[in-house]
Protein backbone atom coordinates (compact mmCIF):
# COMPACT_ATOMS: atom_id res chain seq x y z
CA UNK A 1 0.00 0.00 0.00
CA UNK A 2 1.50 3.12 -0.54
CA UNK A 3 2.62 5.91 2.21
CA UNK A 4 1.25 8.79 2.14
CA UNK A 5 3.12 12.04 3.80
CA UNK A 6 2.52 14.61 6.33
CA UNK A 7 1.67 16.95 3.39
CA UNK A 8 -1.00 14.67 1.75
CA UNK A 9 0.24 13.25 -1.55
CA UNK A 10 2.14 10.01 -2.23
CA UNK A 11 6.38 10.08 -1.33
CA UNK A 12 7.29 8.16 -4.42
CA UNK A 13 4.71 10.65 -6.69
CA UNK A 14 5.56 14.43 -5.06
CA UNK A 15 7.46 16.96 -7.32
CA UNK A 16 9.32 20.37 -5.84
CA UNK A 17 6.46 21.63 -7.53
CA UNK A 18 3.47 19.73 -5.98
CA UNK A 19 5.59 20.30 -2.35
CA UNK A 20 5.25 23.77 -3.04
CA UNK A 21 1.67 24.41 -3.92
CA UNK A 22 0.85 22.53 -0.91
CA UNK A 23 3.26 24.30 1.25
CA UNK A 24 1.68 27.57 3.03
CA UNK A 25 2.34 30.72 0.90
CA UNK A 26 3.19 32.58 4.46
CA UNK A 27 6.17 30.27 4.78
CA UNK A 28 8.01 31.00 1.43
CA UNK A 29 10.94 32.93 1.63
CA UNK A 30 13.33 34.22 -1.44
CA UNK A 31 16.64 32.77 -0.98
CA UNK A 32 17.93 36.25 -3.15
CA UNK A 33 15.78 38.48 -0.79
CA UNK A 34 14.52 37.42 2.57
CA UNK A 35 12.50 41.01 3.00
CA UNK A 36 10.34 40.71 0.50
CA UNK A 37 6.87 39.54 0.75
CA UNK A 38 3.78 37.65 -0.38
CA UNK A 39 2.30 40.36 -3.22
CA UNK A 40 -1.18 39.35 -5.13
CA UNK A 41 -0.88 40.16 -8.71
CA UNK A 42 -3.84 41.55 -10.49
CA UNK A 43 -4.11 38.17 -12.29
CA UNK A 44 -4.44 36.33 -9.04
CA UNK A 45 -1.13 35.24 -9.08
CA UNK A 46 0.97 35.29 -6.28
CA UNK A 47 5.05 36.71 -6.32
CA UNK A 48 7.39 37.80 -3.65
CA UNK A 49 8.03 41.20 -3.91
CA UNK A 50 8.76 45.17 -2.70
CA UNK A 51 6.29 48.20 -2.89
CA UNK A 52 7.58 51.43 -3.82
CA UNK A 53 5.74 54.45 -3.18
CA UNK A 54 6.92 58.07 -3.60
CA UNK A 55 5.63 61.45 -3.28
CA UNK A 56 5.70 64.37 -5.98
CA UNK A 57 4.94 67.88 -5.40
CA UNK A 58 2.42 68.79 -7.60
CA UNK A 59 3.55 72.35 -8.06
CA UNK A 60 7.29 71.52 -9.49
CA UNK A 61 6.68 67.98 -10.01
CA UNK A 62 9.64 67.10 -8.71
CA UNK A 63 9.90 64.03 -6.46
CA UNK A 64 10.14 64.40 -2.84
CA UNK A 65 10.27 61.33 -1.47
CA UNK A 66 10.34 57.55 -1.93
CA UNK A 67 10.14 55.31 0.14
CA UNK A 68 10.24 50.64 0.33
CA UNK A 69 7.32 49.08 1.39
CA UNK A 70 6.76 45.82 2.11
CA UNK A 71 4.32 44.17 -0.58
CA UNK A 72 1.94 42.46 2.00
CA UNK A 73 0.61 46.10 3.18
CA UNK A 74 -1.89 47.86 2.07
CA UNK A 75 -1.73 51.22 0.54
CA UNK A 76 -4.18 52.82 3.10
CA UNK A 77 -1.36 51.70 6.00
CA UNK A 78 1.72 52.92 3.97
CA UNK A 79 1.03 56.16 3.31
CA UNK A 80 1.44 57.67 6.26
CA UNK A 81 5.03 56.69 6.33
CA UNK A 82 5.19 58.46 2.93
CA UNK A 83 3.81 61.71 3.68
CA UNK A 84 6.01 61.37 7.02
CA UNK A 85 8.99 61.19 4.70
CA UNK A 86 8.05 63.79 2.05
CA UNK A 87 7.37 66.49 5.13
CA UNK A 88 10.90 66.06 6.34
């Protein structure tokens, strides 16, 4: 009979691939960058990744700011540290 593992599909039949879709999506880390995190794509599809924002004044339209956010927050949360940033 065959053994099945603590993540549900048969040793001898799991793939790196099948591991990973079963794997939680919380728990993935980039080996190349271990800040970045869990961004939804407008497609549905899920990547590891940054969020830049930055600030322009609307009079010069120069930039004023910029500032690294991580991907898992949403814009409503971030921009506070943005304006913080641009009013220094």
């Amino acid at each position: 009979m065959a053994e099945f593992s603590r993540n549900g599909c048969l040793d001898h039949w799991c793939t790196k691939a099948m591991r990973s879709k079963i794997e939680p999506l919380k728990n993935r880390r980039s080996p190349s960058d271990p800040d970045a995190k869990i961004a939804k794509m407008k497609d549905g599809r899920t990547h590891l990744a940054h969020k830049v924002e930055h600030a322009v004044d609307m009079e010069t339209t120069a930039l004023v700011a910029v500032t690294l956010q991580g991907a898992d927050q949403g814009d409503t949360t971030t921009i506070w540290n943005t304006v913080a940033t641009a009013s220094e």
